[in-house]
Protein backbone atom coordinates (compact mmCIF):
# COMPACT_ATOMS: atom_id res chain seq x y z
CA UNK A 1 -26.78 45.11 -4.73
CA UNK A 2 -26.18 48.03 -2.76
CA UNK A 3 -28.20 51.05 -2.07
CA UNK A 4 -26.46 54.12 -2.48
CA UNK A 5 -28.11 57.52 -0.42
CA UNK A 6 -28.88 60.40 -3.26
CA UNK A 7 -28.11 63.98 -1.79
CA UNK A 8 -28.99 67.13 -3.55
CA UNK A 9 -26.00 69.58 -2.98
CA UNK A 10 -27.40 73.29 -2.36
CA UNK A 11 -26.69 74.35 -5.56
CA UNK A 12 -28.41 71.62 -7.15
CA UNK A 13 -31.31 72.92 -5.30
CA UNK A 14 -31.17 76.45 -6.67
CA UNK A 15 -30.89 75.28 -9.87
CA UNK A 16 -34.35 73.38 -9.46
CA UNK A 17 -35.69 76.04 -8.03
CA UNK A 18 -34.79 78.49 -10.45
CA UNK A 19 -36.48 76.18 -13.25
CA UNK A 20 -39.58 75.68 -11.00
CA UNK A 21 -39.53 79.16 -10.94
CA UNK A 22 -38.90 79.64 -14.56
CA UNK A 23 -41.75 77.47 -15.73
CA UNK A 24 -44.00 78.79 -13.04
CA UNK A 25 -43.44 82.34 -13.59
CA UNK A 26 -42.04 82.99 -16.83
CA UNK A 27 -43.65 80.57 -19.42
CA UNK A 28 -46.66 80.62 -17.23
CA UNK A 29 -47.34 76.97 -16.79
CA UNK A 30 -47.43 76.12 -12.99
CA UNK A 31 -48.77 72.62 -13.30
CA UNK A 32 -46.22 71.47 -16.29
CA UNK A 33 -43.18 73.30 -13.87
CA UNK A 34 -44.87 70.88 -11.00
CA UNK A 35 -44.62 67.81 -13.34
CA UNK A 36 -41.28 68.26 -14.73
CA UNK A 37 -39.54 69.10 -11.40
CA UNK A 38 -41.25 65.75 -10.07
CA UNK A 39 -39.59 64.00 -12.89
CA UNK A 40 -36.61 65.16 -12.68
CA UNK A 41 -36.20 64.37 -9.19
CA UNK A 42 -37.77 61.05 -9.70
CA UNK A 43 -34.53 60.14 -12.27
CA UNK A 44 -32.09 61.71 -9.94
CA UNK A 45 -33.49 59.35 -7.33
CA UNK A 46 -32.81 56.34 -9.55
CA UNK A 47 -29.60 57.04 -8.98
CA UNK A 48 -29.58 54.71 -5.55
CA UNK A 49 -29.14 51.85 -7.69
CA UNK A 50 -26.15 51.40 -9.74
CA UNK A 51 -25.11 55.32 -9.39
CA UNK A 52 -21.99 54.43 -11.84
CA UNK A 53 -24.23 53.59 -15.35
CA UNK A 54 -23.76 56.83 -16.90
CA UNK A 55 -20.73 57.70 -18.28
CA UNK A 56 -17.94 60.32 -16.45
CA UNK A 57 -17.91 63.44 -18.22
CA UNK A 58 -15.34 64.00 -20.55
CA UNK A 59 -14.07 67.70 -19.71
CA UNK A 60 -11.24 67.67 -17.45
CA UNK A 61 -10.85 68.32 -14.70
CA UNK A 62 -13.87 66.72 -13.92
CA UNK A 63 -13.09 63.50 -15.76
CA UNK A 64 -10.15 62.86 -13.37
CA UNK A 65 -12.32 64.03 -10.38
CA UNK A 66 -14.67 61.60 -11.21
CA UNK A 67 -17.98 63.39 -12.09
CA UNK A 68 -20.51 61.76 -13.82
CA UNK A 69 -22.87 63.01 -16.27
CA UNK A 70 -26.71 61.78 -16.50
CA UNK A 71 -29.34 63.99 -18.84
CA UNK A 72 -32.78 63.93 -17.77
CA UNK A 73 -34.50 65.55 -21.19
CA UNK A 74 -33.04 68.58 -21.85
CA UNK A 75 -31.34 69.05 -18.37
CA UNK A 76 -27.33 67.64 -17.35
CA UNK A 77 -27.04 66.56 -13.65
CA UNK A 78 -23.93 65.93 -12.66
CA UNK A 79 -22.98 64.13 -9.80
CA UNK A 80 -20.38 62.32 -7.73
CA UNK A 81 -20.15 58.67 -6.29
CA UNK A 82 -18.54 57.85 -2.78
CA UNK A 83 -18.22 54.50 -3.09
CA UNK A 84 -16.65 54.03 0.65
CA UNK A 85 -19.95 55.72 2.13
CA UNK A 86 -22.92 54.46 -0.54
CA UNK A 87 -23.59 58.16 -1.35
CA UNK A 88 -24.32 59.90 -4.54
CA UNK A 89 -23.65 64.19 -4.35
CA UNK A 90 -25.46 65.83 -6.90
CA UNK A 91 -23.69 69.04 -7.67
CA UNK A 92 -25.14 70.75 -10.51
CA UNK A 93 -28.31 70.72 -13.06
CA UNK A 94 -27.79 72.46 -16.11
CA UNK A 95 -29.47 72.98 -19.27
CA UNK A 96 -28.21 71.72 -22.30
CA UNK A 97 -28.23 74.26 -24.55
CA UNK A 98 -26.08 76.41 -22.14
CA UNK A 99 -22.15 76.15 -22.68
CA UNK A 100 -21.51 73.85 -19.92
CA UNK A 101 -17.72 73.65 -19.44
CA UNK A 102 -17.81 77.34 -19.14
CA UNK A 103 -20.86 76.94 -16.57
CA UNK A 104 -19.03 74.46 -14.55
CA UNK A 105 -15.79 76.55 -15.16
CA UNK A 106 -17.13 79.86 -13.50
CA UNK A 107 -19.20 77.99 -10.48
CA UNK A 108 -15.44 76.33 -9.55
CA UNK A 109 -12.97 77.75 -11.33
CA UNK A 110 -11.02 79.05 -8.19
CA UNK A 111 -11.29 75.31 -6.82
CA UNK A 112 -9.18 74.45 -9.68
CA UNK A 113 -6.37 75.47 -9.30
């Protein structure tokens, strides 16, 4: 079985920052923000093994582009697979409760067309 390399895009690291930051600073809980970023990392890491197990995501264009869609609690990462290079890009985190097509729509819309 192959191992595949798990990169966190830059975005995908502002948008764990900005929930560190969230939990830390806004609901006042430093240690649970240090706990649930670990975790959530941890998952994303799983993704070395067997990247393609969760399902594509079912908006287009992303379906066609081939972006997957793996929730960790109440969180959506979505990612990419290069199969020719073993690497796994993930793009974006993004809460659930959030209108995601729109989300994903205004961080790439102008890529779109």
């Amino acid at each position: 079985m192959d191992e595949y390399a798990v990169i966190i895009t830059p975005d995908a690291e502002v948008e764990l920052n900005e929930l560190d930051d969230y939990i830390t600073f806004e609901l006042l809980a430093p240690d649970t923000a240090v706990k649930y970023i670990a975790f959530i990392r941890h998952e994303l890491a799983s993704l070395s093994y067997m990247p393609r197990r969760y399902k594509l995501y079912e908006v287009e264009p992303w379906y066609s582009r081939g972006v997957r869609q793996m929730i960790v609690r109440n969180f959506s990462a979505f990612y990419t697979v290069l199969e020719d290079y073993n690497e796994v890009y993930i793009q974006n985190i993004i809460y659930n409760k959030r209108d995601i097509p729109q989300i994903l729509h205004d961080l790439y819309g102008d890529e779109l067309n």
